[in-house]
N, C-alpha and C. Protein backbone atom coordinates (compact mmCIF):
# COMPACT_ATOMS: atom_id res chain seq x y z
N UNK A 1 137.34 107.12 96.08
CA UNK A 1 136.07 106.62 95.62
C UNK A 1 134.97 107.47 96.25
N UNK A 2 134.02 108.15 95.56
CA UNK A 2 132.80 109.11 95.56
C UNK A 2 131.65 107.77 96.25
N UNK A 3 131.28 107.46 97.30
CA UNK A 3 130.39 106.86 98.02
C UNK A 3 129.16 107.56 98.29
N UNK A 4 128.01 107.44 97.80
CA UNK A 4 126.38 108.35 98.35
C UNK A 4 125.99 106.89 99.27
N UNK A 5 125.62 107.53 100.50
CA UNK A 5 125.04 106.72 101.50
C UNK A 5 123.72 107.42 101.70
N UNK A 6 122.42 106.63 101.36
CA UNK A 6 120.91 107.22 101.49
C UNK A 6 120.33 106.42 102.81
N UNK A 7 119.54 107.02 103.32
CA UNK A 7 118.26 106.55 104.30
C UNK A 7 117.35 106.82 104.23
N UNK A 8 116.51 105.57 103.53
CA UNK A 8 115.18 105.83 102.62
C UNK A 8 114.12 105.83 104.00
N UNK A 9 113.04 106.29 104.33
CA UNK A 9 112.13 106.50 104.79
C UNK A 9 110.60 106.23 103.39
N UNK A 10 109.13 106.31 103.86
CA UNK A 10 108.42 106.03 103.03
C UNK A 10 108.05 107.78 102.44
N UNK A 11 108.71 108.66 103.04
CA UNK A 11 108.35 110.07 102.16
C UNK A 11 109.61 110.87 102.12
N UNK A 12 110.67 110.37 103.01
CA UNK A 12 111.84 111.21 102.46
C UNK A 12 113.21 110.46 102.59
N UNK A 13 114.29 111.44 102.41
CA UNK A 13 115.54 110.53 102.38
C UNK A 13 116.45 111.66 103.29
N UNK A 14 117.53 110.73 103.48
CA UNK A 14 118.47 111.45 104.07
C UNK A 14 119.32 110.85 103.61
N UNK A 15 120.32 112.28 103.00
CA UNK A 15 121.71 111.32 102.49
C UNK A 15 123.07 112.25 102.72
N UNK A 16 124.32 111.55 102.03
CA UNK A 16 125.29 112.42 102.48
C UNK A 16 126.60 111.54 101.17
N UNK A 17 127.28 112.39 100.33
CA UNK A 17 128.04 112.18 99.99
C UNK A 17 129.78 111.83 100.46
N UNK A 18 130.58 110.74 100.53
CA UNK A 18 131.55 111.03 100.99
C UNK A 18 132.74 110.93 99.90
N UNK A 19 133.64 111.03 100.22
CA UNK A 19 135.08 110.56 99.92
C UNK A 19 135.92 109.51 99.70
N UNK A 20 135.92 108.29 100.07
CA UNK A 20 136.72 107.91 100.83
C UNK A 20 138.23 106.62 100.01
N UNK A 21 139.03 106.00 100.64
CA UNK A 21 139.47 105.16 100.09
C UNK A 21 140.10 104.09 101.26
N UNK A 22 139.97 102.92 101.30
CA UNK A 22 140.52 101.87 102.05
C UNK A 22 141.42 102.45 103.30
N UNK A 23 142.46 103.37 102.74
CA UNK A 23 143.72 104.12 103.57
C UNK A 23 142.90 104.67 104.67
N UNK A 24 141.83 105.75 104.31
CA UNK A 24 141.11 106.68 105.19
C UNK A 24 139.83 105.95 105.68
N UNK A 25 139.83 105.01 104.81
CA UNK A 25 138.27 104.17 106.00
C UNK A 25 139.16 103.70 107.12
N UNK A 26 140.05 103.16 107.15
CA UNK A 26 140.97 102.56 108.63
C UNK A 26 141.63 103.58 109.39
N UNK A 27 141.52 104.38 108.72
CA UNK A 27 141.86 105.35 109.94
C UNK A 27 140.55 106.86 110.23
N UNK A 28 139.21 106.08 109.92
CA UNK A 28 137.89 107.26 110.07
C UNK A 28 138.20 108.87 109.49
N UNK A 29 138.90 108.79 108.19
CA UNK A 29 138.89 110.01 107.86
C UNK A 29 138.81 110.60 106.51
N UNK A 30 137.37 109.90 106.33
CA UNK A 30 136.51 110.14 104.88
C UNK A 30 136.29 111.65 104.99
N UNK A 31 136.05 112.21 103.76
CA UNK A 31 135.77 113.50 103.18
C UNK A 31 134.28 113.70 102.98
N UNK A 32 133.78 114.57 103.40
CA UNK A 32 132.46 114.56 103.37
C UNK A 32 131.55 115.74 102.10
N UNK A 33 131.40 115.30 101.32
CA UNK A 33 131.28 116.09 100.35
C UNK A 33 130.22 117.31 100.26
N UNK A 34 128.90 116.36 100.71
CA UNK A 34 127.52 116.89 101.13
C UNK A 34 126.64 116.00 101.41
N UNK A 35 126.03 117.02 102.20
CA UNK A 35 125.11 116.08 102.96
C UNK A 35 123.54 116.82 102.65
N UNK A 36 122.23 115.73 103.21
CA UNK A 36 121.27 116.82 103.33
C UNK A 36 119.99 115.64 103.42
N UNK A 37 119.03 116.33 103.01
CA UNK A 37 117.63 115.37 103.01
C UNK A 37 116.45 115.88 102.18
N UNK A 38 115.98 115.41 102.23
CA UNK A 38 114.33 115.29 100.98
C UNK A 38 113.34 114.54 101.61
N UNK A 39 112.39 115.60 101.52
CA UNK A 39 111.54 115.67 102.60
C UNK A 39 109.93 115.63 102.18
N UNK A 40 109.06 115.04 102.23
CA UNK A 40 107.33 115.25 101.41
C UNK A 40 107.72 114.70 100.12
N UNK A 41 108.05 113.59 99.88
CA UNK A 41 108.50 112.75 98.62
C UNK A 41 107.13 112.76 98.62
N UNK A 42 106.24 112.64 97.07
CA UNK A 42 104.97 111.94 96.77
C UNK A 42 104.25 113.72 96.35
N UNK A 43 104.54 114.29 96.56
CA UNK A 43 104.32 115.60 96.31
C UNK A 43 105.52 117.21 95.90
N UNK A 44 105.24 118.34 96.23
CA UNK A 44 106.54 119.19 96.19
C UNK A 44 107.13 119.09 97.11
N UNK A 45 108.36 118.07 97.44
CA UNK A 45 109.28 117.86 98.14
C UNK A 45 110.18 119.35 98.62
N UNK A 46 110.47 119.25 99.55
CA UNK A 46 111.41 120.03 100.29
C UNK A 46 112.96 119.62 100.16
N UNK A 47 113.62 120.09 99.54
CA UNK A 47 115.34 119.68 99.75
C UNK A 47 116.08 120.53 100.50
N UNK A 48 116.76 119.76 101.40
CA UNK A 48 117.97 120.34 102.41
C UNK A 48 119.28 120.34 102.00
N UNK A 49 120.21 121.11 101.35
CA UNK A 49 121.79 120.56 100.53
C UNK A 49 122.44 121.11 101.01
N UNK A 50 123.45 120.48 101.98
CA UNK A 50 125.04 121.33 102.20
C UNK A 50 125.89 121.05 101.38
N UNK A 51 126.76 121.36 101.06
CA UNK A 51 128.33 120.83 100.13
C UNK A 51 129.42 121.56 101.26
N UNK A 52 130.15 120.29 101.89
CA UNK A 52 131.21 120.67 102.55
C UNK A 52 130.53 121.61 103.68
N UNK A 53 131.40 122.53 104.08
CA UNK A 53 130.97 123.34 105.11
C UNK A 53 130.37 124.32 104.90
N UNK A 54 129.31 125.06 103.51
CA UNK A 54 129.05 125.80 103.49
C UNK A 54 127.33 125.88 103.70
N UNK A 55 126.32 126.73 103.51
CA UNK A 55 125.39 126.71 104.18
C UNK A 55 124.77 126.39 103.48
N UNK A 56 123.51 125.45 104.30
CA UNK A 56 122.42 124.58 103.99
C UNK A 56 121.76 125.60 102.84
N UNK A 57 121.30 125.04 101.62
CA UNK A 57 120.31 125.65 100.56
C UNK A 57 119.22 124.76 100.71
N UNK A 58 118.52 125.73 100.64
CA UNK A 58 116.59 124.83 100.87
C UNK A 58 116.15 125.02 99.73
N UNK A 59 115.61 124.12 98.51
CA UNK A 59 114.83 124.55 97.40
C UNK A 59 114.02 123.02 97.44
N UNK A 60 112.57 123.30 96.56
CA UNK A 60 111.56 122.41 96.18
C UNK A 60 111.68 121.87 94.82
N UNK A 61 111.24 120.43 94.64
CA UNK A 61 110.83 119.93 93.46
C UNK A 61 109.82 118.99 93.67
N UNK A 62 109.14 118.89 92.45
CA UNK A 62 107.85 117.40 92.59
C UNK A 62 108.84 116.21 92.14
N UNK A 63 108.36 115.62 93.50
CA UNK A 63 109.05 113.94 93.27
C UNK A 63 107.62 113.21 93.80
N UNK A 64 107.46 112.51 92.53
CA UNK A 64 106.50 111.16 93.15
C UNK A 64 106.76 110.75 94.23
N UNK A 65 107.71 109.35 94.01
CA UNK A 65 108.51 108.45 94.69
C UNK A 65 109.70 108.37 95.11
N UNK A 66 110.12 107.66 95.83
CA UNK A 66 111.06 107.26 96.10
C UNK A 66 112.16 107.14 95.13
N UNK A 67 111.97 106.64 94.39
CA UNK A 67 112.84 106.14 92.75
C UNK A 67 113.32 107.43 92.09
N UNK A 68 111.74 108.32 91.86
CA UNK A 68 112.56 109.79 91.31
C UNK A 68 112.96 110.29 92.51
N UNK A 69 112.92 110.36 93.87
CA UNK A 69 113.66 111.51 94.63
C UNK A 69 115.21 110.56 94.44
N UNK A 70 115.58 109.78 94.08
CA UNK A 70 117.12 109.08 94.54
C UNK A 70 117.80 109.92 92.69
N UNK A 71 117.05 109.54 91.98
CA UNK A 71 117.56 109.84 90.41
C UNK A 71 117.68 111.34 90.31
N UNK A 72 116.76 112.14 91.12
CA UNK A 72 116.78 113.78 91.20
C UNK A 72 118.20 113.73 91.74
N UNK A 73 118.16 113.42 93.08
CA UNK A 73 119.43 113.70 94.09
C UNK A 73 120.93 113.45 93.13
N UNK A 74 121.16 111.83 92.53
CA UNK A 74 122.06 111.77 91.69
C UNK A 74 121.98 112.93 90.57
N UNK A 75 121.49 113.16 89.49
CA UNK A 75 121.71 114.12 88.79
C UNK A 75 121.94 115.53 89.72
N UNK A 76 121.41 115.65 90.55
CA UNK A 76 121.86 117.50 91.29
C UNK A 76 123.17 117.37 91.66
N UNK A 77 123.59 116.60 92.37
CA UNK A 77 125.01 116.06 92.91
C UNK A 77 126.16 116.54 91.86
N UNK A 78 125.80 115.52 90.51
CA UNK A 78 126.47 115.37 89.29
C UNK A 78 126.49 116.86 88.81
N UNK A 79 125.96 117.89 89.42
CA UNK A 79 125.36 119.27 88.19
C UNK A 79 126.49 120.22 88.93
N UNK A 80 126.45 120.94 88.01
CA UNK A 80 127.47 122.18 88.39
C UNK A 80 126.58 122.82 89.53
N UNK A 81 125.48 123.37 89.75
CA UNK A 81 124.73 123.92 90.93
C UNK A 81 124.82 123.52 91.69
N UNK A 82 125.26 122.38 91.99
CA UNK A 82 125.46 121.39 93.86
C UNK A 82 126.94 122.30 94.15
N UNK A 83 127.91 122.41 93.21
CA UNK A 83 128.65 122.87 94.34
C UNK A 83 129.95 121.60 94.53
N UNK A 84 129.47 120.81 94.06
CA UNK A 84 130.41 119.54 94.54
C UNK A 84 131.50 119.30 93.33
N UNK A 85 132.69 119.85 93.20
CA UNK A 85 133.81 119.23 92.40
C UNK A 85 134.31 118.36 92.01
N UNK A 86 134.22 117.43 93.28
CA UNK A 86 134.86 116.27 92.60
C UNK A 86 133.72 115.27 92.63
N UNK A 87 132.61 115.37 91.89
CA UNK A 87 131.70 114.70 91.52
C UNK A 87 131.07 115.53 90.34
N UNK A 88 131.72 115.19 88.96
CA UNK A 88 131.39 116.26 87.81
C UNK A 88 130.01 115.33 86.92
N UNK A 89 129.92 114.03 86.94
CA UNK A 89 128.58 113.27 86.28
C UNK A 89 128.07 112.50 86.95
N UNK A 90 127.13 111.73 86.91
CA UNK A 90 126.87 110.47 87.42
C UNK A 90 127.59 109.52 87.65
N UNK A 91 128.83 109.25 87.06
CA UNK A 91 129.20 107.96 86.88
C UNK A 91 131.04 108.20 88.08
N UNK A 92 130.73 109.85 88.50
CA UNK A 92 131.43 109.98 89.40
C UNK A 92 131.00 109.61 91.16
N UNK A 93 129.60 109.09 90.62
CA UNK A 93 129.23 108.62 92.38
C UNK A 93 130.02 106.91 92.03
N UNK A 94 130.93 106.37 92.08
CA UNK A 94 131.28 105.33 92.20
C UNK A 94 130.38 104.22 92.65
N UNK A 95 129.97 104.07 94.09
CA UNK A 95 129.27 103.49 95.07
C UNK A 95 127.87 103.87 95.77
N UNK A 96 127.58 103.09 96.01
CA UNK A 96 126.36 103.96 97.04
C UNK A 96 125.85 102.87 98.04
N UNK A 97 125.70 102.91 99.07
CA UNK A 97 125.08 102.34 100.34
C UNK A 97 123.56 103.05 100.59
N UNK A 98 122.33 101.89 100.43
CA UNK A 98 121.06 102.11 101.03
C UNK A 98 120.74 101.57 102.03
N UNK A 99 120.27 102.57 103.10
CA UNK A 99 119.55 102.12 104.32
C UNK A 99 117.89 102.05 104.49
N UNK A 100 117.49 101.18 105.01
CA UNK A 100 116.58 101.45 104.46
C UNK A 100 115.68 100.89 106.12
N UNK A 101 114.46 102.17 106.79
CA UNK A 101 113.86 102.11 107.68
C UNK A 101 113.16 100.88 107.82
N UNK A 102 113.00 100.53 109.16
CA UNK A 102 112.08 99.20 109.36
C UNK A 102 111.41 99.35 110.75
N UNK A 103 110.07 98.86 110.92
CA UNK A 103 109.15 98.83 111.92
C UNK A 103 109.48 97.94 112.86
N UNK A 104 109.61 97.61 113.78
CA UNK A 104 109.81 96.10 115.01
C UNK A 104 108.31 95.80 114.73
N UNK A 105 108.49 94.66 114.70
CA UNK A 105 106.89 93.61 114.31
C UNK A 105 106.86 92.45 115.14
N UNK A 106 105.99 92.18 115.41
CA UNK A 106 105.91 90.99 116.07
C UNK A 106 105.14 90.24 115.81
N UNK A 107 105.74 88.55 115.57
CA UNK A 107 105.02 87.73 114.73
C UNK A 107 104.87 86.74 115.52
N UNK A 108 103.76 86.11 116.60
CA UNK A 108 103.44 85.41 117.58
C UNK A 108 103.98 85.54 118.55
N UNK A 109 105.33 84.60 118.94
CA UNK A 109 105.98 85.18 120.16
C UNK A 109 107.19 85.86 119.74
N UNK A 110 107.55 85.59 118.41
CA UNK A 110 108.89 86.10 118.16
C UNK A 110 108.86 87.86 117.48
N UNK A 111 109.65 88.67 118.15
CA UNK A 111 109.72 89.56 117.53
C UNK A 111 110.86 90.10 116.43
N UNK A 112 110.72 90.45 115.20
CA UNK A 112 111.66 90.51 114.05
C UNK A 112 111.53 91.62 113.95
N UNK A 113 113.26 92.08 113.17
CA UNK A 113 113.01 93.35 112.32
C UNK A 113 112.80 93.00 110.81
């Protein structure tokens, strides 16, 4: 199963494609497909892309939001230019896990995340 795990921030993301299946989650030895980040969301974003072990590619696109930098990232993934094989469309990211940043706040005496 093709898993994208993101960490949304309010201007960029960080994410990383894996591998994995039940067998290799219990024993920590998911496949890591690519990884990278997107960076100045809301303007010409900066992208960081590894695939596997080979070297980081830096290229730009305009992403508004948040919403188009996640829909950019899925379609590049899915594209023959990422590099990534065993993720040939969209509908090869199976899963996906969002993280998503939070401030410590404090609301009288109690403090929440």
């Amino acid at each position: 199963m093709n898993v994208l795990v993101v960490n949304s921030g309010s201007s960029s993301l960080k994410f990383q494609a894996i591998d994995t299946d039940s067998g290799r989650i219990k024993e920590n030895k998911d496949d890591r497909l690519c990884r990278g980040a997107i960076k100045g969301i809301g303007g010409e974003a900066i992208i960081r892309f590894q695939q596997g072990d080979t070297s980081s590619r830096i290229f730009s696109a305009s992403l508004r939001d948040i919403s188009t930098a996640l829909a950019y990232l899925v379609r590049y993934i899915a594209s023959e230019p990422s590099g990534v094989p065993e993720i040939k469309s969209t509908a090869g990211i199976e899963a996906a896990r969002e993280l998503f940043g939070r401030d410590l706040m404090s609301c009288g005496d109690e403090r929440t995340r």
